[in-house]
PDB file of N, CA and C in Angstrom:
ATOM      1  N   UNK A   1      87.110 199.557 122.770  1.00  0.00           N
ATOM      2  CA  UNK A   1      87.085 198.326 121.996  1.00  0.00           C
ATOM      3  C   UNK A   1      87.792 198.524 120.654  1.00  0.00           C
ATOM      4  N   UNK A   2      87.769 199.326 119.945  1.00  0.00           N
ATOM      5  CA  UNK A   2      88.116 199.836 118.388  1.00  0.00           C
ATOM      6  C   UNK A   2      89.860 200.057 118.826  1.00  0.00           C
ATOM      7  N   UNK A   3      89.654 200.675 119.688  1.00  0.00           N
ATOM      8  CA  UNK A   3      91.151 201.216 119.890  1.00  0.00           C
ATOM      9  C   UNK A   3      92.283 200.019 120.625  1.00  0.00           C
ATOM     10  N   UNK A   4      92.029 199.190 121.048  1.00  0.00           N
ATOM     11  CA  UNK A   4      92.216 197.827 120.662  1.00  0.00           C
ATOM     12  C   UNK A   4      92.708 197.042 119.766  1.00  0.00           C
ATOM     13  N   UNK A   5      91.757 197.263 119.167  1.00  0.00           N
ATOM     14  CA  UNK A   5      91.601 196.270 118.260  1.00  0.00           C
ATOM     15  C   UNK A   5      92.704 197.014 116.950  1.00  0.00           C
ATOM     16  N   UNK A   6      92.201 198.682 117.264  1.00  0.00           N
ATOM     17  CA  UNK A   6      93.412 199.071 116.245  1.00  0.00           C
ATOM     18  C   UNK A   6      94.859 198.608 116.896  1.00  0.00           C
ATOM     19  N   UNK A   7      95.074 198.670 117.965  1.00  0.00           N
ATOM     20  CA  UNK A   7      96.382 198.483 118.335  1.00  0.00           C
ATOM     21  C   UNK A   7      97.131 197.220 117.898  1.00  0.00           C
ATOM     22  N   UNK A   8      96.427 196.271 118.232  1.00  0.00           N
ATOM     23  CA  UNK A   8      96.466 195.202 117.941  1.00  0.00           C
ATOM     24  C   UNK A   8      96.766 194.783 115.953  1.00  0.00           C
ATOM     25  N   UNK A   9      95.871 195.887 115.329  1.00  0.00           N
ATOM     26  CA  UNK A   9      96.053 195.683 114.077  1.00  0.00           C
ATOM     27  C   UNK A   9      97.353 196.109 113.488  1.00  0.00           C
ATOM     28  N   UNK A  10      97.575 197.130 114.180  1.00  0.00           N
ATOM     29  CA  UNK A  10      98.913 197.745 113.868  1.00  0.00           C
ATOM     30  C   UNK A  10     100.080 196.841 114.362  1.00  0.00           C
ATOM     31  N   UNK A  11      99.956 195.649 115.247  1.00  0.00           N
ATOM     32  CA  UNK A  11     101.192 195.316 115.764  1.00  0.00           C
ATOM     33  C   UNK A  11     101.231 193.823 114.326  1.00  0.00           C
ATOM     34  N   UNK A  12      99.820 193.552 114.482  1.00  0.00           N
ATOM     35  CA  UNK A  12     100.168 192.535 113.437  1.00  0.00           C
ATOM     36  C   UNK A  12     100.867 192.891 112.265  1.00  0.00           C
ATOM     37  N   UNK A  13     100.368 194.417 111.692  1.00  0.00           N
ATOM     38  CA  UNK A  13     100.805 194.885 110.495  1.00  0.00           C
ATOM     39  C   UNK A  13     102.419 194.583 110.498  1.00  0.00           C
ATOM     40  N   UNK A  14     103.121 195.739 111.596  1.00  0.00           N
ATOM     41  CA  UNK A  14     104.300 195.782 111.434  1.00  0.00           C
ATOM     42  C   UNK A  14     105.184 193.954 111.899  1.00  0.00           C
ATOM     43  N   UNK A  15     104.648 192.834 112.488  1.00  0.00           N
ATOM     44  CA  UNK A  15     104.976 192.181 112.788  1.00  0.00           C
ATOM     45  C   UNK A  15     105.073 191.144 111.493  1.00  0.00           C
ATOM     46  N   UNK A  16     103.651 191.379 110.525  1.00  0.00           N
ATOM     47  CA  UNK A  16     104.086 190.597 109.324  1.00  0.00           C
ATOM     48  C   UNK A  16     105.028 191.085 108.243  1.00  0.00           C
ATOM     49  N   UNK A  17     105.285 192.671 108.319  1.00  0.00           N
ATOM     50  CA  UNK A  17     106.495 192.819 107.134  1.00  0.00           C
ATOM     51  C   UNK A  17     107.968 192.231 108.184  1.00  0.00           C
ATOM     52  N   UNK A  18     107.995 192.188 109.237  1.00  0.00           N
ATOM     53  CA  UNK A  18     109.133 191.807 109.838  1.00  0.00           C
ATOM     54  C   UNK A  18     109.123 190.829 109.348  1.00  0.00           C
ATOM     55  N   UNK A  19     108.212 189.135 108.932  1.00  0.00           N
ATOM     56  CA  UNK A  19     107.973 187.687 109.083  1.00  0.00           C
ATOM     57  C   UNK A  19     108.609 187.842 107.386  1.00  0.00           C
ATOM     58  N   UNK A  20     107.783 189.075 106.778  1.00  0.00           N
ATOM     59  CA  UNK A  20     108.063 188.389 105.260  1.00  0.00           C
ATOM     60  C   UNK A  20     109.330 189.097 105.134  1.00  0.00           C
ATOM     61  N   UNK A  21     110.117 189.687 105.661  1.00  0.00           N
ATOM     62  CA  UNK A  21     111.560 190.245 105.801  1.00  0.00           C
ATOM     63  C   UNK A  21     112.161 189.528 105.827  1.00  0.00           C
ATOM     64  N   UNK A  22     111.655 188.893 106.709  1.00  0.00           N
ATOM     65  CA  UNK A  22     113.063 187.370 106.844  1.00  0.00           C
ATOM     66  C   UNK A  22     113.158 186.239 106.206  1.00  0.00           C
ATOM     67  N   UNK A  23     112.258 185.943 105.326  1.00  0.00           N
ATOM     68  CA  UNK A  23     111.945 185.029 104.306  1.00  0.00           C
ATOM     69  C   UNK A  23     112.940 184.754 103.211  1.00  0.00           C
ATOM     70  N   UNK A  24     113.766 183.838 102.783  1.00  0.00           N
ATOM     71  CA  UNK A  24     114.554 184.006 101.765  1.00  0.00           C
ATOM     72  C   UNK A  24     113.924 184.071 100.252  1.00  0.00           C
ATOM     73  N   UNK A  25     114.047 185.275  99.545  1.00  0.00           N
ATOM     74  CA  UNK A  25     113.295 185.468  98.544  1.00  0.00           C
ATOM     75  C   UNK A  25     114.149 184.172  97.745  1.00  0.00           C
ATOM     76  N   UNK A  26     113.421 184.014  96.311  1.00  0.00           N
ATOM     77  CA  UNK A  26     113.640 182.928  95.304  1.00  0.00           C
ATOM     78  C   UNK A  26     114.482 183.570  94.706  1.00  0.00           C
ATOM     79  N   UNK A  27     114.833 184.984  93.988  1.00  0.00           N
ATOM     80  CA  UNK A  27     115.795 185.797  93.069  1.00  0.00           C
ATOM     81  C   UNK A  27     117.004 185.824  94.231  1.00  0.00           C
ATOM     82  N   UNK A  28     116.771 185.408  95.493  1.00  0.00           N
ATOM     83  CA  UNK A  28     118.346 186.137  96.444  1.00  0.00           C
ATOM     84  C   UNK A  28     118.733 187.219  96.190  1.00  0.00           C
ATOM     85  N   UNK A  29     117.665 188.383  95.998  1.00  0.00           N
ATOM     86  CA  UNK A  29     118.121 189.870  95.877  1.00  0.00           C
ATOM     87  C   UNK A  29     117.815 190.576  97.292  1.00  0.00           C
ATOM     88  N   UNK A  30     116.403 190.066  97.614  1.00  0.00           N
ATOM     89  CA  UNK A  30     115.413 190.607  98.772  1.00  0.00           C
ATOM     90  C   UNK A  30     115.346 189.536 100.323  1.00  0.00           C
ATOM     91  N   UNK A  31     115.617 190.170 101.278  1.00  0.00           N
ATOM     92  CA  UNK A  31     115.258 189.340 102.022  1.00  0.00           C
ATOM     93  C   UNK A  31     116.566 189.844 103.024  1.00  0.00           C
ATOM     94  N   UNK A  32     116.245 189.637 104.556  1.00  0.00           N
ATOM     95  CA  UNK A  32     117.201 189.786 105.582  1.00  0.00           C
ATOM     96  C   UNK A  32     117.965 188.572 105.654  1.00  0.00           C
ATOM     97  N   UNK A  33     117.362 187.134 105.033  1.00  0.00           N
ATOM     98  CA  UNK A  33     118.423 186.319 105.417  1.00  0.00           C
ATOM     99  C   UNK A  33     118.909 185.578 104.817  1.00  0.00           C
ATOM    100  N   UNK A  34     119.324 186.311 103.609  1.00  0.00           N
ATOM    101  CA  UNK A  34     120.311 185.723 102.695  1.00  0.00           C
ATOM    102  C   UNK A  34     120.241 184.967 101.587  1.00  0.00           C
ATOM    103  N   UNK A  35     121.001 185.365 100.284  1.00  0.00           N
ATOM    104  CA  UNK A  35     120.221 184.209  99.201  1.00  0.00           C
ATOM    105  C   UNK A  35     121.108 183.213  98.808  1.00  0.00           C
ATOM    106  N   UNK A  36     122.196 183.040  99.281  1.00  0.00           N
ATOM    107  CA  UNK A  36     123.201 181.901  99.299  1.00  0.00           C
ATOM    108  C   UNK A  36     122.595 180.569  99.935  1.00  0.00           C
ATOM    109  N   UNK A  37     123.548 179.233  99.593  1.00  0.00           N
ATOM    110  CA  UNK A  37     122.989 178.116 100.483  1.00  0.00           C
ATOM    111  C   UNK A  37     123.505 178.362 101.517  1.00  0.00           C
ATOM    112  N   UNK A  38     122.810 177.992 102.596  1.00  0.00           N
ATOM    113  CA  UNK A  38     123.488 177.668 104.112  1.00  0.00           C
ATOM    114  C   UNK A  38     124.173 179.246 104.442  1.00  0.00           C
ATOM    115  N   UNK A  39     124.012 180.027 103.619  1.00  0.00           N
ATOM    116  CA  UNK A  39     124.397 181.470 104.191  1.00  0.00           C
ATOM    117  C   UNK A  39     123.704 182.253 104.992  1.00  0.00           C
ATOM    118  N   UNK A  40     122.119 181.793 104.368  1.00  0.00           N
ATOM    119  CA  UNK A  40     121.201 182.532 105.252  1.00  0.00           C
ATOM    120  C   UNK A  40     121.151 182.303 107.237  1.00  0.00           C
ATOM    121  N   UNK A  41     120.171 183.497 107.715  1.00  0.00           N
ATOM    122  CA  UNK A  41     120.025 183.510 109.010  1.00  0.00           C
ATOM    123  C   UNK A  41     118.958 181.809 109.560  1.00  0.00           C
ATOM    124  N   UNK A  42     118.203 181.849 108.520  1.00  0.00           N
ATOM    125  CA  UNK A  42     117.268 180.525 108.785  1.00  0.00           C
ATOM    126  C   UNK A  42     117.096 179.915 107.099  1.00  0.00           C
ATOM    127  N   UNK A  43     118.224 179.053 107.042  1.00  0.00           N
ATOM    128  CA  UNK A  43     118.502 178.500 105.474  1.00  0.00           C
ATOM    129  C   UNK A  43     117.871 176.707 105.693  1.00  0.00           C
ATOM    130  N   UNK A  44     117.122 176.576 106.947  1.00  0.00           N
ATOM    131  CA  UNK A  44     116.758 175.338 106.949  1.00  0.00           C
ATOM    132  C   UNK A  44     115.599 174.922 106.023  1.00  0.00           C
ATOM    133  N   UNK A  45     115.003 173.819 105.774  1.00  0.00           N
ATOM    134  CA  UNK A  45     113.732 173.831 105.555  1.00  0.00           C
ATOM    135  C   UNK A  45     112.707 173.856 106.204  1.00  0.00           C
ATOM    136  N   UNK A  46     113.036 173.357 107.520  1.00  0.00           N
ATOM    137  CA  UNK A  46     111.814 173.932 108.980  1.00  0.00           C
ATOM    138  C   UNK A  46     111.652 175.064 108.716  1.00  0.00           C
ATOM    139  N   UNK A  47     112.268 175.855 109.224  1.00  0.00           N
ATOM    140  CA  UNK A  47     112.453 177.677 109.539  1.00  0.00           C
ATOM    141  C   UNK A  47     111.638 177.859 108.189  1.00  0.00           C
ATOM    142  N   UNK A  48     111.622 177.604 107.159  1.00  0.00           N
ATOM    143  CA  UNK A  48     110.865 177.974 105.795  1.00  0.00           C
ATOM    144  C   UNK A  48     110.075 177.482 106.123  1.00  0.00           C
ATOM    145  N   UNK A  49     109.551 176.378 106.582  1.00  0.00           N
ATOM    146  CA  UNK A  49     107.834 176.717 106.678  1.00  0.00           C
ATOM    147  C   UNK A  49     107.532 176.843 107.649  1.00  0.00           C
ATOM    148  N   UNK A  50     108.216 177.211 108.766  1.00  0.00           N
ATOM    149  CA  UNK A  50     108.008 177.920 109.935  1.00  0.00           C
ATOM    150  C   UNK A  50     107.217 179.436 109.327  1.00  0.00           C
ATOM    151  N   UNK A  51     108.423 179.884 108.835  1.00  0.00           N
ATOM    152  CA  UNK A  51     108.109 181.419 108.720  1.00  0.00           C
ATOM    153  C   UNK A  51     106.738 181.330 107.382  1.00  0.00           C
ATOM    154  N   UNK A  52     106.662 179.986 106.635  1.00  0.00           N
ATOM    155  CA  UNK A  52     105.656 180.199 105.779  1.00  0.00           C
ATOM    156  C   UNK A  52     104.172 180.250 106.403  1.00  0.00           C
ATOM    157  N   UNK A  53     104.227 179.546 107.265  1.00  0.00           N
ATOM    158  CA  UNK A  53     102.915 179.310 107.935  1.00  0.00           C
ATOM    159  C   UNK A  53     102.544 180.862 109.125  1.00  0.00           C
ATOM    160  N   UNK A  54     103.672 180.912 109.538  1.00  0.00           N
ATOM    161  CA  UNK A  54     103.491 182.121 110.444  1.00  0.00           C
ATOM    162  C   UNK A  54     103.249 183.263 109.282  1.00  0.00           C
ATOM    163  N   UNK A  55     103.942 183.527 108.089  1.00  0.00           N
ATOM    164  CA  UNK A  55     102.870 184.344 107.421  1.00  0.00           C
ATOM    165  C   UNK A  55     101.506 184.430 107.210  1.00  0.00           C
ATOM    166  N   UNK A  56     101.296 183.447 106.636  1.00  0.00           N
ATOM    167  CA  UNK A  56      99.810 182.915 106.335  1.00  0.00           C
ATOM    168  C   UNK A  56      98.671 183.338 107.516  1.00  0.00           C
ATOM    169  N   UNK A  57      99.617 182.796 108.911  1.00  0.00           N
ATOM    170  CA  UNK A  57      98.418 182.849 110.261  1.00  0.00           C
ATOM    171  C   UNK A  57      98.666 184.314 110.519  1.00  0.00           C
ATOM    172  N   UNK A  58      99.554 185.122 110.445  1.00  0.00           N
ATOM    173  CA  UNK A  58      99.324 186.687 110.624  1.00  0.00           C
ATOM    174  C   UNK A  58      98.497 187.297 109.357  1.00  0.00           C
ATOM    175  N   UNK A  59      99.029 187.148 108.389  1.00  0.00           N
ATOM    176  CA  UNK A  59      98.241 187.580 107.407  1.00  0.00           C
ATOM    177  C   UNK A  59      96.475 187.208 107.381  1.00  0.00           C
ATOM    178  N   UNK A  60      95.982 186.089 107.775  1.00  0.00           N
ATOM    179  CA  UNK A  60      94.762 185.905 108.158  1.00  0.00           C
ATOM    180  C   UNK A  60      94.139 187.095 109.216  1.00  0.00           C
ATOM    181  N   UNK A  61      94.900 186.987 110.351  1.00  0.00           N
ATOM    182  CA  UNK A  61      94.993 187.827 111.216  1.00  0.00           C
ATOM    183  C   UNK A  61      94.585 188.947 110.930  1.00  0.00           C
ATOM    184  N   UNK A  62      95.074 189.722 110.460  1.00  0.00           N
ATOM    185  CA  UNK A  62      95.596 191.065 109.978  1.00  0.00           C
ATOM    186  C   UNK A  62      94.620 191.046 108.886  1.00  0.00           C
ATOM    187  N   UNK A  63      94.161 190.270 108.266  1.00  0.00           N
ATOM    188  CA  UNK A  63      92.618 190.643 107.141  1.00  0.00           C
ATOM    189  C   UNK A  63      91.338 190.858 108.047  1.00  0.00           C
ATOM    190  N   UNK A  64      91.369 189.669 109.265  1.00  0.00           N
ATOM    191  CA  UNK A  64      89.998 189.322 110.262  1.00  0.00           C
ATOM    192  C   UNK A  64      90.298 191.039 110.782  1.00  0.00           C
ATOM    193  N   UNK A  65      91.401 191.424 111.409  1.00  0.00           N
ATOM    194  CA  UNK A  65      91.024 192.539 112.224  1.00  0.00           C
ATOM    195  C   UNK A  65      90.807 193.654 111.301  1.00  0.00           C
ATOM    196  N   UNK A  66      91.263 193.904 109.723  1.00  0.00           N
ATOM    197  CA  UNK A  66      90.205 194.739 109.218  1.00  0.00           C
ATOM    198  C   UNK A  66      88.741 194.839 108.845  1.00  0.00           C
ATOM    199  N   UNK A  67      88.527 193.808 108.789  1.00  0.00           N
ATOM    200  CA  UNK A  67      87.848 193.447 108.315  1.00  0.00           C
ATOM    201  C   UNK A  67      86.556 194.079 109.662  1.00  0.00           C
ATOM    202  N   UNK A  68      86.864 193.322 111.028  1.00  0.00           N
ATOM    203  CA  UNK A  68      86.243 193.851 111.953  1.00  0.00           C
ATOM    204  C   UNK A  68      86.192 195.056 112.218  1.00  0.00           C
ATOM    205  N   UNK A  69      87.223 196.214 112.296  1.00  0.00           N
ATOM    206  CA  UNK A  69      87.587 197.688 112.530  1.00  0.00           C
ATOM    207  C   UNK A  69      86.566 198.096 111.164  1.00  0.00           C
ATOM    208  N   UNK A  70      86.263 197.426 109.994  1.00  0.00           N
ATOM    209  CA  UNK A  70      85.781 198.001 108.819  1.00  0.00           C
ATOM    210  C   UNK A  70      84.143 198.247 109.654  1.00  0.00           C
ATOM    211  N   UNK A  71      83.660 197.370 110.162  1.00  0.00           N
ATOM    212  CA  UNK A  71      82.567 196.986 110.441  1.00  0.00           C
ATOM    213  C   UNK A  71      81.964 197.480 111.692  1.00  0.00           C
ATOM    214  N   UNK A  72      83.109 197.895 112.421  1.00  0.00           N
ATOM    215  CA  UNK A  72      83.175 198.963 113.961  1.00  0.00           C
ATOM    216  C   UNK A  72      83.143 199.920 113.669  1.00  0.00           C
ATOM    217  N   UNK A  73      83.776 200.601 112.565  1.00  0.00           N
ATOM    218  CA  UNK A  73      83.669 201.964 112.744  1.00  0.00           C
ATOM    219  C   UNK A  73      82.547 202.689 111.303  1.00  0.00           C
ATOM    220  N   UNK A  74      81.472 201.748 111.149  1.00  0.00           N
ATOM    221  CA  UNK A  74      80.256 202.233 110.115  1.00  0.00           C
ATOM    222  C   UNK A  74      79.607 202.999 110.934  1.00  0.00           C
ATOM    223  N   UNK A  75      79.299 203.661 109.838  1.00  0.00           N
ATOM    224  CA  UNK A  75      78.146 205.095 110.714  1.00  0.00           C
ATOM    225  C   UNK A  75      76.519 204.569 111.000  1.00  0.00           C
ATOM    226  N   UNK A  76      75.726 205.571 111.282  1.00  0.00           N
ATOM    227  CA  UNK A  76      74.802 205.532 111.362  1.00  0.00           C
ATOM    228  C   UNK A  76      74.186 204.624 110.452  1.00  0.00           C
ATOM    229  N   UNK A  77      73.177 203.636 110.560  1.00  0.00           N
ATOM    230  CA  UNK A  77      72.397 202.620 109.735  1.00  0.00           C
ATOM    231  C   UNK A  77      70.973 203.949 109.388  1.00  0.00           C
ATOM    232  N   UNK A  78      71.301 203.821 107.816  1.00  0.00           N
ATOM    233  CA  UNK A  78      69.666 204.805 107.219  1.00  0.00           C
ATOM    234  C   UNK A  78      69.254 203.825 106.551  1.00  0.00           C
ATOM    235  N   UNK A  79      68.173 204.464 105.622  1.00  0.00           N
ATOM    236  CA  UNK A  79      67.443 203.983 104.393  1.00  0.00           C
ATOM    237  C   UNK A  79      68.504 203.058 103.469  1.00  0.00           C
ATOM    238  N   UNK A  80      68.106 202.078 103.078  1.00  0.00           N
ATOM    239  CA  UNK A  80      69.576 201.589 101.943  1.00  0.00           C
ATOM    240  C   UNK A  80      68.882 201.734 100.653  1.00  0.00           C
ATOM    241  N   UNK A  81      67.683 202.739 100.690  1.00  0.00           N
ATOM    242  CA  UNK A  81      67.305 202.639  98.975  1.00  0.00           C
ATOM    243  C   UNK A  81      66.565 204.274  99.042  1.00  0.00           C
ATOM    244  N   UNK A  82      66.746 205.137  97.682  1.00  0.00           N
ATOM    245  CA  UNK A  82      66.550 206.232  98.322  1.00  0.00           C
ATOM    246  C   UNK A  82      64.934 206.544  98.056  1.00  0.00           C
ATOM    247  N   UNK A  83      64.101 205.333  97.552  1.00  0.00           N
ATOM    248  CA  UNK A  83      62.848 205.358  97.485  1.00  0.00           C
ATOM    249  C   UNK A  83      62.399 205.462  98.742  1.00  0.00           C
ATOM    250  N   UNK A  84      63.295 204.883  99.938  1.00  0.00           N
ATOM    251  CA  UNK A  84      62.717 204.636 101.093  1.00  0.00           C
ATOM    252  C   UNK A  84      62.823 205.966 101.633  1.00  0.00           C
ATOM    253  N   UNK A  85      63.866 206.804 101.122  1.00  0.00           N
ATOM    254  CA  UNK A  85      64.269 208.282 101.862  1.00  0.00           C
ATOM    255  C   UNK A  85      62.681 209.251 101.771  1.00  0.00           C
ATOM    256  N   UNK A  86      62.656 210.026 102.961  1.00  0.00           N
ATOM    257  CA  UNK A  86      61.794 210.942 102.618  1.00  0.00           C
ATOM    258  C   UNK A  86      62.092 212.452 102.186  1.00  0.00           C
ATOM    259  N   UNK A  87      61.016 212.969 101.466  1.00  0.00           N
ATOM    260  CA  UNK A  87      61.950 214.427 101.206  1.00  0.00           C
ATOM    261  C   UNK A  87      61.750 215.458 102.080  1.00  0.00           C
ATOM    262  N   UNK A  88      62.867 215.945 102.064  1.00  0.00           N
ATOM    263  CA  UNK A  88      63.294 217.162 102.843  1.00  0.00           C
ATOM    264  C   UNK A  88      62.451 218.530 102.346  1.00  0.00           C
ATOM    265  N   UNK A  89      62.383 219.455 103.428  1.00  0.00           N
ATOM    266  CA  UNK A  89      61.470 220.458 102.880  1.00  0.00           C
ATOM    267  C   UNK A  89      62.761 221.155 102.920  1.00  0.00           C
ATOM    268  N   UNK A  90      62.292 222.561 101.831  1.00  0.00           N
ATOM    269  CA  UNK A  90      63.491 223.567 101.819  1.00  0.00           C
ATOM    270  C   UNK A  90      63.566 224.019 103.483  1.00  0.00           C
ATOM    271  N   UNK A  91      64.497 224.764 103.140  1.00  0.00           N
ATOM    272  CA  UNK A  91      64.763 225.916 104.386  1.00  0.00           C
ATOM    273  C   UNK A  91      63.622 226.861 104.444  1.00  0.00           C
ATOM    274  N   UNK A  92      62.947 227.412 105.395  1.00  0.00           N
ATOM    275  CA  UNK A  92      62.236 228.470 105.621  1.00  0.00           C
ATOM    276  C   UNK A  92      62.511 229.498 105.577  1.00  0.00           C
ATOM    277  N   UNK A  93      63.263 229.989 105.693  1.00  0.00           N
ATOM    278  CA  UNK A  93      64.098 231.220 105.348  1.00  0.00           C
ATOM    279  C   UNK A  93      64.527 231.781 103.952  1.00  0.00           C
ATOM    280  N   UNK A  94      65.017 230.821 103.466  1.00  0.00           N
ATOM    281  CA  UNK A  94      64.960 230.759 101.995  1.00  0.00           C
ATOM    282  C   UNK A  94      64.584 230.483 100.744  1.00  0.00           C
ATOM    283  N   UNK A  95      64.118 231.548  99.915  1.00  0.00           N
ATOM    284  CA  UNK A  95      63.297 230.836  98.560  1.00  0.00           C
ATOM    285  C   UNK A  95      63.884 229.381  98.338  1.00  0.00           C
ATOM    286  N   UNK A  96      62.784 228.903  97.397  1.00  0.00           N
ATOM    287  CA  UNK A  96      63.127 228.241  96.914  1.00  0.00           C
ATOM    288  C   UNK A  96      64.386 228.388  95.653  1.00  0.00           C
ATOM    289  N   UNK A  97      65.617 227.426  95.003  1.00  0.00           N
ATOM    290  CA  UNK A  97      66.346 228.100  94.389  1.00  0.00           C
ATOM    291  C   UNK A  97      65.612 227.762  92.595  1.00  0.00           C
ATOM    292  N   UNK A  98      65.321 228.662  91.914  1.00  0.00           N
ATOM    293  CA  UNK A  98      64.554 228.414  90.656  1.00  0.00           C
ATOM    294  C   UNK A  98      66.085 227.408  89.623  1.00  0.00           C
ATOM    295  N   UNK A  99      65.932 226.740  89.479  1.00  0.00           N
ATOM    296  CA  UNK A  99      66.877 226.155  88.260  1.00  0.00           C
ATOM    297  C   UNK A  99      66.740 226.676  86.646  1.00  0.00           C
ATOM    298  N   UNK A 100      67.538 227.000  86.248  1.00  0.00           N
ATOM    299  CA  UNK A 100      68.194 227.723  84.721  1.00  0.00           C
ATOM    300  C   UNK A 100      68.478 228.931  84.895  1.00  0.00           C
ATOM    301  N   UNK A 101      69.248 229.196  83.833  1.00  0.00           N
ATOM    302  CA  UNK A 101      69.733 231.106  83.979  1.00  0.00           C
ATOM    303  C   UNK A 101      70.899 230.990  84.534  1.00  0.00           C
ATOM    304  N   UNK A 102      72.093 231.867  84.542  1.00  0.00           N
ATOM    305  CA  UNK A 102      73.135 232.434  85.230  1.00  0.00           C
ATOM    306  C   UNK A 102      72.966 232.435  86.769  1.00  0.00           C
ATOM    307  N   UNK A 103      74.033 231.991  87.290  1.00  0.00           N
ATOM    308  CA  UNK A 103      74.046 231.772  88.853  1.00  0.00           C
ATOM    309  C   UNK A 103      74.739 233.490  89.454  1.00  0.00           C
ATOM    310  N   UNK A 104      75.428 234.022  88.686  1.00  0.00           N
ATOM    311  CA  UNK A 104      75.971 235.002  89.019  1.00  0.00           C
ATOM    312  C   UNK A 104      75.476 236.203  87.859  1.00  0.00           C
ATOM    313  N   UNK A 105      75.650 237.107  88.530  1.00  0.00           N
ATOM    314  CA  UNK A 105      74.623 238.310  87.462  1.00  0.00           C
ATOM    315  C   UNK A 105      76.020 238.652  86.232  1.00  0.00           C
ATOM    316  N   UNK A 106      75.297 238.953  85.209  1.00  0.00           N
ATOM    317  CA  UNK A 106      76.135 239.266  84.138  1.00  0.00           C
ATOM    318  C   UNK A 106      76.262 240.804  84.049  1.00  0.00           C
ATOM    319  N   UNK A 107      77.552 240.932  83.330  1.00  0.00           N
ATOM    320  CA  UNK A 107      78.437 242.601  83.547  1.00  0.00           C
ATOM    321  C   UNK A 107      77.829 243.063  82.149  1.00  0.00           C
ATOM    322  N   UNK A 108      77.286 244.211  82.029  1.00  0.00           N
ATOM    323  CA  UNK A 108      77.045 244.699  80.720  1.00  0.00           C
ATOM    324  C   UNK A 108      77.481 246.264  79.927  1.00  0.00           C
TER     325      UNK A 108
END
């Protein structure tokens, strides 16, 4: 299911920098299709909000499926408060560790 859904996320990904690729930027520096009039690959005003809306609906897209993959791949559900946590006993094997003093012995 996840792996899916990643696939899927990944095609939207690379499918919306293709959409906003082809977009005629406003400066006519950026963009695959051109910043001249009537020079561009899609210089209509359809095709502009063609490709505006098809951004928008991938980009929706492409938020919903993180958004879901965010929510698929959470771990284990614990305590959400750590009043609720209980405490752990030490190790049996090992003292307890005393706190203050040098962690490593000093050279004299």
């Amino acid at each position: 299911m996840i792996m899916v859904i990643l696939v899927a996320h990944i095609l939207l990904a690379l499918t919306l920098v293709g959409v906003i690729l082809l977009q005629r930027s406003e400066g006519g520096a950026l963009g695959i299709g051109g910043g001249g009039a009537g020079g561009g690959m899609m210089s209509s005003r359809g095709a502009a909000n063609l490709l505006t809306r098809a951004t928008a609906i991938l980009a929706t897209c492409f938020i919903a499926t993180s958004i879901i993959l965010a929510i698929l791949s959470g771990g284990p559900r614990g305590p959400s408060s750590v009043i609720e946590t209980e405490p752990q006993a030490p190790a049996s094997g090992a003292p307890p560790r005393q706190p203050g003093g040098p962690s490593v012995p000093l050279s004299r």
